[in-house]
N, C-alpha and C. Protein backbone atom coordinates (compact mmCIF):
# COMPACT_ATOMS: atom_id res chain seq x y z
N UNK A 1 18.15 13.67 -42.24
CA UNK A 1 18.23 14.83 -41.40
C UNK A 1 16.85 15.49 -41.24
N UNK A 2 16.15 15.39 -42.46
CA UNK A 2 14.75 16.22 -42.17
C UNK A 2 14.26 15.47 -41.29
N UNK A 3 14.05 14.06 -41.43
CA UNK A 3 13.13 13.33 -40.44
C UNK A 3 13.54 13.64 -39.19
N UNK A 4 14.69 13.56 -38.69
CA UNK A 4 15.48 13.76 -37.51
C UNK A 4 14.64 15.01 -37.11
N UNK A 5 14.45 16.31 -37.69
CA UNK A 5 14.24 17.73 -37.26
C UNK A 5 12.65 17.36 -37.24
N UNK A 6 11.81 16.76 -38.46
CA UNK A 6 10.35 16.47 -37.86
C UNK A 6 10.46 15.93 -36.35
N UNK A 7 10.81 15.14 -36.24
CA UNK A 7 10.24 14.08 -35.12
C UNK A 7 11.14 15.10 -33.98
N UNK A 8 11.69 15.79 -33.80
CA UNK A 8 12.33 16.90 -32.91
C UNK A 8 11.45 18.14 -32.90
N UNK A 9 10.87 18.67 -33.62
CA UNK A 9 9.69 19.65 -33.60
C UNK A 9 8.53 19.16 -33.77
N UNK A 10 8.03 17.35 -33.67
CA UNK A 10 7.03 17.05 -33.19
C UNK A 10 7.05 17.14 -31.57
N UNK A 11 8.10 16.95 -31.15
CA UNK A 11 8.26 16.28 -29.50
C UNK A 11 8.12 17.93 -29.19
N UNK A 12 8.84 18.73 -29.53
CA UNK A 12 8.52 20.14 -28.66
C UNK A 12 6.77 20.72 -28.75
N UNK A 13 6.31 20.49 -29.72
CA UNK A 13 5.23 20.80 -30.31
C UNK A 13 4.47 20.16 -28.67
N UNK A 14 4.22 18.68 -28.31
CA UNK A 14 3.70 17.58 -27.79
C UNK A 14 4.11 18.42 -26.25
N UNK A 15 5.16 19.12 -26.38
CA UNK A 15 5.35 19.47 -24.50
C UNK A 15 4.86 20.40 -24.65
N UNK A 16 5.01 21.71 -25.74
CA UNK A 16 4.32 23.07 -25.45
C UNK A 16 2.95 22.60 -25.42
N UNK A 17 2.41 22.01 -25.84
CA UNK A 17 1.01 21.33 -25.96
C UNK A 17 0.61 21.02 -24.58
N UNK A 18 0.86 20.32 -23.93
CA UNK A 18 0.81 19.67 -22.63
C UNK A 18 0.93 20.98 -21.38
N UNK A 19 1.67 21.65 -21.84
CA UNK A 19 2.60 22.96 -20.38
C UNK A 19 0.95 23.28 -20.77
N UNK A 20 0.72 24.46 -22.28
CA UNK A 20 -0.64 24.91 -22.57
C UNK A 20 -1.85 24.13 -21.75
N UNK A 21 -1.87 23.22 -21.80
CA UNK A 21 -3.10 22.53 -21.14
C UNK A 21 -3.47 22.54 -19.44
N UNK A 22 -1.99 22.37 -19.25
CA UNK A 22 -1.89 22.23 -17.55
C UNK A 22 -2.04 23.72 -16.80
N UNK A 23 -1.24 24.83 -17.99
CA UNK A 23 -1.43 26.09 -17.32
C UNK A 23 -2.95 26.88 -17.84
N UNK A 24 -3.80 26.49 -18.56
CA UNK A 24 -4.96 26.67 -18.94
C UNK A 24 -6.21 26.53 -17.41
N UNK A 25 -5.67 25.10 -17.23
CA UNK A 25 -6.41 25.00 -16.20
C UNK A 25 -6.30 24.78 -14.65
N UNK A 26 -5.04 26.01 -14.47
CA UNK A 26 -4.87 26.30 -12.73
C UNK A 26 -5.67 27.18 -12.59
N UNK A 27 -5.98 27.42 -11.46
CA UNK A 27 -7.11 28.20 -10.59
C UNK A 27 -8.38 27.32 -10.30
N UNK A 28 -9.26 28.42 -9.66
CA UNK A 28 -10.71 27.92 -9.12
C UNK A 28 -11.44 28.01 -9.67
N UNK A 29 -12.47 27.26 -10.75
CA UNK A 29 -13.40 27.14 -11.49
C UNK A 29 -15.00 27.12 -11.13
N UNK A 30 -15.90 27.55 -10.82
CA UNK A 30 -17.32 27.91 -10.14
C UNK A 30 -18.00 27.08 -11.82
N UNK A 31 -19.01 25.92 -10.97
CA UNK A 31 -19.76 25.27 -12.19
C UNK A 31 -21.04 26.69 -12.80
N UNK A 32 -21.14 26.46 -13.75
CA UNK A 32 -22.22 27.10 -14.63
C UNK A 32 -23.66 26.46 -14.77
N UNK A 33 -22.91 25.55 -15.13
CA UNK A 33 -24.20 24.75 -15.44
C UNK A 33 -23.99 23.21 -15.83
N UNK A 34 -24.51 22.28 -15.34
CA UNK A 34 -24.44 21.02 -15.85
C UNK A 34 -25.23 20.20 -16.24
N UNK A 35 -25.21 19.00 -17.46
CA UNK A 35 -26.24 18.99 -17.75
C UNK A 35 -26.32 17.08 -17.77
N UNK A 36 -26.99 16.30 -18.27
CA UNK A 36 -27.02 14.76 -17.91
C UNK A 36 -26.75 14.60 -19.77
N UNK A 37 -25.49 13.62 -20.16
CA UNK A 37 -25.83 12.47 -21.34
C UNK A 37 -26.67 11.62 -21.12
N UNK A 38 -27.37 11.56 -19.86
CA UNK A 38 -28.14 9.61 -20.08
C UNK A 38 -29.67 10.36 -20.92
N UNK A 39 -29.69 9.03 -22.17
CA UNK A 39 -30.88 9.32 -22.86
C UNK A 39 -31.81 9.17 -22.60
N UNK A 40 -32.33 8.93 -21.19
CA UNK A 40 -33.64 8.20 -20.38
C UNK A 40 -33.62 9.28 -19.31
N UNK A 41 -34.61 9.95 -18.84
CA UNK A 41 -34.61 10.53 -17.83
C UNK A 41 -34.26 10.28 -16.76
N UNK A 42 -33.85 10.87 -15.82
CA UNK A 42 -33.20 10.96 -14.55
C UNK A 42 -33.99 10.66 -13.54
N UNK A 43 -33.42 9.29 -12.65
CA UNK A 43 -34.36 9.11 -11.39
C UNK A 43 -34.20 10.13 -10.18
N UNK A 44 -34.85 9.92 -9.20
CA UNK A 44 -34.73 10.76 -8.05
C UNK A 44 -33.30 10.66 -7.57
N UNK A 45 -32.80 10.10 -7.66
CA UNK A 45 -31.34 9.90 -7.03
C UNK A 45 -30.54 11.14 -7.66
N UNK A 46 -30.30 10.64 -8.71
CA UNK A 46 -29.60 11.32 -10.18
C UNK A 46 -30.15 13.28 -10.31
N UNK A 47 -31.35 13.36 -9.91
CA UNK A 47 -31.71 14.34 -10.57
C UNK A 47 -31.07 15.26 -8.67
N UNK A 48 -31.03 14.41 -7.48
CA UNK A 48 -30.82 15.04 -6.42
C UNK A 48 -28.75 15.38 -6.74
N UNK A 49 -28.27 14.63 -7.16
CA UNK A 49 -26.75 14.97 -7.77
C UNK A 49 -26.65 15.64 -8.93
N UNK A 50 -27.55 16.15 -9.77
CA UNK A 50 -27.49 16.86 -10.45
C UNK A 50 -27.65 18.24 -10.28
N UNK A 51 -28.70 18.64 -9.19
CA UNK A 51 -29.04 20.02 -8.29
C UNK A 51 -27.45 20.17 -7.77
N UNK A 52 -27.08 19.09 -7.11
CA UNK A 52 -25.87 18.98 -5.91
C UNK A 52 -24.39 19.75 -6.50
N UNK A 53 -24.51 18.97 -8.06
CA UNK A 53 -23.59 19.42 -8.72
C UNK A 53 -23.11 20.79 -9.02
N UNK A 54 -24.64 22.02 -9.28
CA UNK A 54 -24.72 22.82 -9.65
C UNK A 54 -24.11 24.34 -8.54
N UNK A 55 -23.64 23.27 -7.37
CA UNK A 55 -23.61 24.22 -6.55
C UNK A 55 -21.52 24.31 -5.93
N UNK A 56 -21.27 23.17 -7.00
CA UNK A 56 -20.05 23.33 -6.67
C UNK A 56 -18.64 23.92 -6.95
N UNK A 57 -17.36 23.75 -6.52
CA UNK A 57 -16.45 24.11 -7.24
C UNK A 57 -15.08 23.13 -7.39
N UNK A 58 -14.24 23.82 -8.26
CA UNK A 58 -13.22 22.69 -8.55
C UNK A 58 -11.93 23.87 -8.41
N UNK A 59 -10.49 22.99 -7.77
CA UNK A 59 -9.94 23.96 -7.92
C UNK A 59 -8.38 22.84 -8.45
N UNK A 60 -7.71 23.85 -9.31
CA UNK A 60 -6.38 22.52 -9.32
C UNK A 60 -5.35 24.02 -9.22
N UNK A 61 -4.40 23.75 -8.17
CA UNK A 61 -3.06 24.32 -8.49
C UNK A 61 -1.70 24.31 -8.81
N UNK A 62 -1.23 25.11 -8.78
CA UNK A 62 0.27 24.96 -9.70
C UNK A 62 1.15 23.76 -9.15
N UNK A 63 1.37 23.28 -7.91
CA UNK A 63 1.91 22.64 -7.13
C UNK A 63 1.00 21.25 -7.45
N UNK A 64 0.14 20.81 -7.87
CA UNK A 64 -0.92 20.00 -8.43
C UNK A 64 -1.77 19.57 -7.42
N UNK A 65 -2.04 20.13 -6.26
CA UNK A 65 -2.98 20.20 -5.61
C UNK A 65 -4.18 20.13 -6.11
N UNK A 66 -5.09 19.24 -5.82
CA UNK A 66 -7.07 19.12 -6.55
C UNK A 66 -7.46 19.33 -5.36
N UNK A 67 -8.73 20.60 -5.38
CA UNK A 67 -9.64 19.86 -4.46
C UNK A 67 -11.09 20.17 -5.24
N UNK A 68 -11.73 19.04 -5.31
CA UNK A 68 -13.00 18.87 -5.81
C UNK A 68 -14.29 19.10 -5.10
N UNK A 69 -14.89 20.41 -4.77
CA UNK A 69 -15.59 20.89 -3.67
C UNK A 69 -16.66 20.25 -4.21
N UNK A 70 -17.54 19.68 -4.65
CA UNK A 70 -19.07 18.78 -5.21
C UNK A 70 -19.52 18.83 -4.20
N UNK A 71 -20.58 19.23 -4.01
CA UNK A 71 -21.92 18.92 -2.86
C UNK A 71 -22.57 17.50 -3.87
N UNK A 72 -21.65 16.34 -3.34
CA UNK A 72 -22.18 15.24 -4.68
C UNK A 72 -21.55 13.91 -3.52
N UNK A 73 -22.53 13.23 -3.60
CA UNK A 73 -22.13 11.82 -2.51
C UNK A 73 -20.92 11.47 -3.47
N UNK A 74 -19.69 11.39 -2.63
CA UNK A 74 -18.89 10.39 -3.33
C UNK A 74 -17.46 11.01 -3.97
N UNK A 75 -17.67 12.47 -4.49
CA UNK A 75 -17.06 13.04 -5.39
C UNK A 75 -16.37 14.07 -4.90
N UNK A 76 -16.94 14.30 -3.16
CA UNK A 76 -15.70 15.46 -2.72
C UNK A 76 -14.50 15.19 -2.41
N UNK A 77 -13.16 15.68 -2.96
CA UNK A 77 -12.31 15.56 -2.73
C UNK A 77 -11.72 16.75 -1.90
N UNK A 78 -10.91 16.45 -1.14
CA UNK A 78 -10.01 17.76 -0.36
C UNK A 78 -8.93 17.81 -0.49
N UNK A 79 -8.56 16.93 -0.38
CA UNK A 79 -6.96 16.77 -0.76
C UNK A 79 -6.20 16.12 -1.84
N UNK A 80 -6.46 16.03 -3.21
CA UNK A 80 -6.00 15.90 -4.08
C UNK A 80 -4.98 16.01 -4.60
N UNK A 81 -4.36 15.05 -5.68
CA UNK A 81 -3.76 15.54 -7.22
C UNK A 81 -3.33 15.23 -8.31
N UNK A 82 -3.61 16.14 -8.78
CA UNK A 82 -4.01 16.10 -9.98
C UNK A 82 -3.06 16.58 -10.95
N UNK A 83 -3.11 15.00 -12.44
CA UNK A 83 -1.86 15.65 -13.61
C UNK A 83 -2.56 15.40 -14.56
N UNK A 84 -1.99 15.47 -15.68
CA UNK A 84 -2.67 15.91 -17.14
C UNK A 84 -1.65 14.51 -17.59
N UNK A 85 -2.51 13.47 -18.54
CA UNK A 85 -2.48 12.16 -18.69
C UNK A 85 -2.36 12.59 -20.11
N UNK A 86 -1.18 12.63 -21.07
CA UNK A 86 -1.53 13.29 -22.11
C UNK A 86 -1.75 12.09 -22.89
N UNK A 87 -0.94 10.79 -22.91
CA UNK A 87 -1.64 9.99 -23.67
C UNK A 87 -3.50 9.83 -23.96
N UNK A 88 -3.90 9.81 -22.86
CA UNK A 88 -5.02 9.79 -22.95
C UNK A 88 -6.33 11.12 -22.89
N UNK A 89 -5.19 12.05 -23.13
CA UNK A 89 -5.94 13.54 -23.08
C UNK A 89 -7.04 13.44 -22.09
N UNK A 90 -6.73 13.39 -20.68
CA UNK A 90 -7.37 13.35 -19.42
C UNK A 90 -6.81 14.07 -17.87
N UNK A 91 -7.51 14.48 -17.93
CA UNK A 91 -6.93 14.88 -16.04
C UNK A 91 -7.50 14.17 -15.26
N UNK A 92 -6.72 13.22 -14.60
CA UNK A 92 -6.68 12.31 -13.02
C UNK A 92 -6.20 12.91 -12.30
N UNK A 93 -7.49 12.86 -10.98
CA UNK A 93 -7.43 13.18 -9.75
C UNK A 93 -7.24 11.52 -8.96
N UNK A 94 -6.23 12.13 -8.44
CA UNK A 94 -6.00 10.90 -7.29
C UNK A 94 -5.86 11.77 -5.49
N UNK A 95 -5.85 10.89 -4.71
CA UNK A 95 -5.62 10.89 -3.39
C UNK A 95 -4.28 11.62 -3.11
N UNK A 96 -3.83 12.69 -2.75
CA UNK A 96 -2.78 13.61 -2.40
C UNK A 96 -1.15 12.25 -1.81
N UNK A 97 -2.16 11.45 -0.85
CA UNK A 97 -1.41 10.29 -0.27
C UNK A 97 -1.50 9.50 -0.87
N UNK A 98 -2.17 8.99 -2.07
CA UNK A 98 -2.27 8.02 -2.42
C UNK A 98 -1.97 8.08 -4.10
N UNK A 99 -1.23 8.63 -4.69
CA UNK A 99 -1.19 9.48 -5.97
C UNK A 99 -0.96 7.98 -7.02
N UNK A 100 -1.15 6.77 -6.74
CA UNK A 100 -1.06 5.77 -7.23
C UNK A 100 -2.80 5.34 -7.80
N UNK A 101 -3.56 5.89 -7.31
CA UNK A 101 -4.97 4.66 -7.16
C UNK A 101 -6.27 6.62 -7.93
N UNK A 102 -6.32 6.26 -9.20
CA UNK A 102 -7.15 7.13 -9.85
C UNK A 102 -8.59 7.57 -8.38
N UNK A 103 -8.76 8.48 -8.20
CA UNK A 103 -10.50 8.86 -7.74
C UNK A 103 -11.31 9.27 -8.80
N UNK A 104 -10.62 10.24 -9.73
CA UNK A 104 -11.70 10.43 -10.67
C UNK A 104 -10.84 11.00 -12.14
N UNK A 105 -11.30 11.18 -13.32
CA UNK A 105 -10.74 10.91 -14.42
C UNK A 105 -12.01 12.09 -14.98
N UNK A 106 -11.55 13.07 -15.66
CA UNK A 106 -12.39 14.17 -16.51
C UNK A 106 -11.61 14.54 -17.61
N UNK A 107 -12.48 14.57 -18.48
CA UNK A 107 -11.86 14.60 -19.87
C UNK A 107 -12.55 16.35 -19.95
N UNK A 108 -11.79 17.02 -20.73
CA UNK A 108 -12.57 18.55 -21.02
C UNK A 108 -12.34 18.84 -22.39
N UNK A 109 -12.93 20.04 -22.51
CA UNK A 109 -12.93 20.68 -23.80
C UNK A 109 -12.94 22.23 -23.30
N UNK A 110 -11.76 22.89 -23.75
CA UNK A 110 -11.60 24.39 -23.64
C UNK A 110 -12.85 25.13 -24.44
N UNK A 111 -13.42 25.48 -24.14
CA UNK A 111 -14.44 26.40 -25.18
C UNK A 111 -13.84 27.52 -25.18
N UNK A 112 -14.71 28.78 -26.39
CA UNK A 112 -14.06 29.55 -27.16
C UNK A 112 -13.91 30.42 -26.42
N UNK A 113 -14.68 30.85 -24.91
CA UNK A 113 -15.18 31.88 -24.17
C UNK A 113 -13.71 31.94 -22.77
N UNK A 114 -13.17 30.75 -22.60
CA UNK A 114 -12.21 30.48 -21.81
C UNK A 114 -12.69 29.44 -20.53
N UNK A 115 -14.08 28.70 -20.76
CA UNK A 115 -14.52 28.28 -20.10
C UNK A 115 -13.86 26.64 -20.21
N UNK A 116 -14.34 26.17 -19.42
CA UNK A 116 -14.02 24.34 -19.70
C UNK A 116 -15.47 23.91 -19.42
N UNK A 117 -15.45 22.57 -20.34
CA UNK A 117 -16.85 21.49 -20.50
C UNK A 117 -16.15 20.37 -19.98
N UNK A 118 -16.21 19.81 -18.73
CA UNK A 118 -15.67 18.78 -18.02
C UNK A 118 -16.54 17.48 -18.08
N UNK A 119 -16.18 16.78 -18.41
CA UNK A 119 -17.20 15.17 -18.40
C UNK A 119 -16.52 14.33 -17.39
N UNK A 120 -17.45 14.06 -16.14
CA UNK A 120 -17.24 13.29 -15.47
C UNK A 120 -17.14 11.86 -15.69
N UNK A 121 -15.97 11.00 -15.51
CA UNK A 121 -15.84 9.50 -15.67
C UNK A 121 -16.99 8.78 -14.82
N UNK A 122 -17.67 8.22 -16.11
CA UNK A 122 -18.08 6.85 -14.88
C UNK A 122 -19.68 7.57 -14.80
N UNK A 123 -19.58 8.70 -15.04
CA UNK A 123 -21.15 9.70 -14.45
C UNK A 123 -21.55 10.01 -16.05
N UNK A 124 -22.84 10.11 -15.93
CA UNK A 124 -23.68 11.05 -16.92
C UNK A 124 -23.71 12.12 -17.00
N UNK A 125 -23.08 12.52 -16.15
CA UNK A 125 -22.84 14.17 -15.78
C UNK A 125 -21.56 14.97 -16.72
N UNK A 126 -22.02 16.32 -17.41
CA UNK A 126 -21.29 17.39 -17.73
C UNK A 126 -21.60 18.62 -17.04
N UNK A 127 -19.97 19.37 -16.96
CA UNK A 127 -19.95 20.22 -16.42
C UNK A 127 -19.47 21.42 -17.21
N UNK A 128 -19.67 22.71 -17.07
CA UNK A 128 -19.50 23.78 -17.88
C UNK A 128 -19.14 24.19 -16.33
N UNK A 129 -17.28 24.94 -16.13
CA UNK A 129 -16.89 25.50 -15.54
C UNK A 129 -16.19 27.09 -15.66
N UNK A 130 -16.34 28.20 -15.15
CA UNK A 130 -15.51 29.18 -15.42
C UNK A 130 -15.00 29.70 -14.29
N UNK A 131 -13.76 30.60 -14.75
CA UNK A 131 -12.57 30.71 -13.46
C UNK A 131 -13.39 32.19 -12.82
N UNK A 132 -13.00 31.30 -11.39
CA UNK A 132 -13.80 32.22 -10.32
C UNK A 132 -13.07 33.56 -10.37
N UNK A 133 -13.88 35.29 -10.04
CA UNK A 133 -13.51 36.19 -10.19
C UNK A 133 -12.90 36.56 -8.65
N UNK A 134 -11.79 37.39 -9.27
CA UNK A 134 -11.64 37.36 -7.92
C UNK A 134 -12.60 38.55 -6.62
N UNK A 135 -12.33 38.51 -5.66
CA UNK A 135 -13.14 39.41 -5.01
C UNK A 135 -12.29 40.89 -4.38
């Protein structure tokens, strides 16, 4: 019987966990600042998507709408969406129409301030995002 009640207040534990994550990060997020993992300096290409980056925004909503505003070749999305992959503690953005075929894959980290540290798949790129104020 105990085991029965562990593995029953593991599984609730695993969804409040998941709801927490997904409702953490609705709204519009304005980048802060981003910065490069590659341990070699940045060519001209790289360092022109790295400016590009700094100027963008991300937004996911309740309905799971993404749109990934990047002034970044490649990476704007408009019509998105986006779910929380908990096996793999990831948020995939896919194609709104196409919700089968990944576009992009960011792993985060909540920091203490309420901000998110987003790591772009596939890129050298991190992002430090916080939720836009309203006006």
């Amino acid at each position: 019987m105990k085991k029965i009640f562990s593995i029953l207040l593991f599984c609730c534990f695993a969804i409040v966990m998941q709801a927490q994550i997904e409702n953490q990060i609705i709204g519009t997020w304005n980048v802060d600042s981003v910065w490069s993992t590659k341990p070699i300096k940045l060519n001209n290409k790289e360092k022109k998507q790295l400016k590009q980056l700094s100027k963008s925004e991300v937004i996911f909503t309740a309905d799971n709408h993404a749109k990934f505003r990047l002034y970044f070749t490649g990476f704007n999305i408009t019509d998105g969406y986006w779910y929380y992959n908990k096996e793999k503690d990831v948020i995939v953005i896919t194609k709104w129409n196409d919700k089968n075929t990944d576009r992009m894959r960011l792993w985060y980290d909540i920091l203490d301030d309420g901000r998110l540290q987003l790591y772009i798949d596939e890129s050298p790129f991190v992002l430090i995002v916080s939720p836009k104020k309203e006006e």
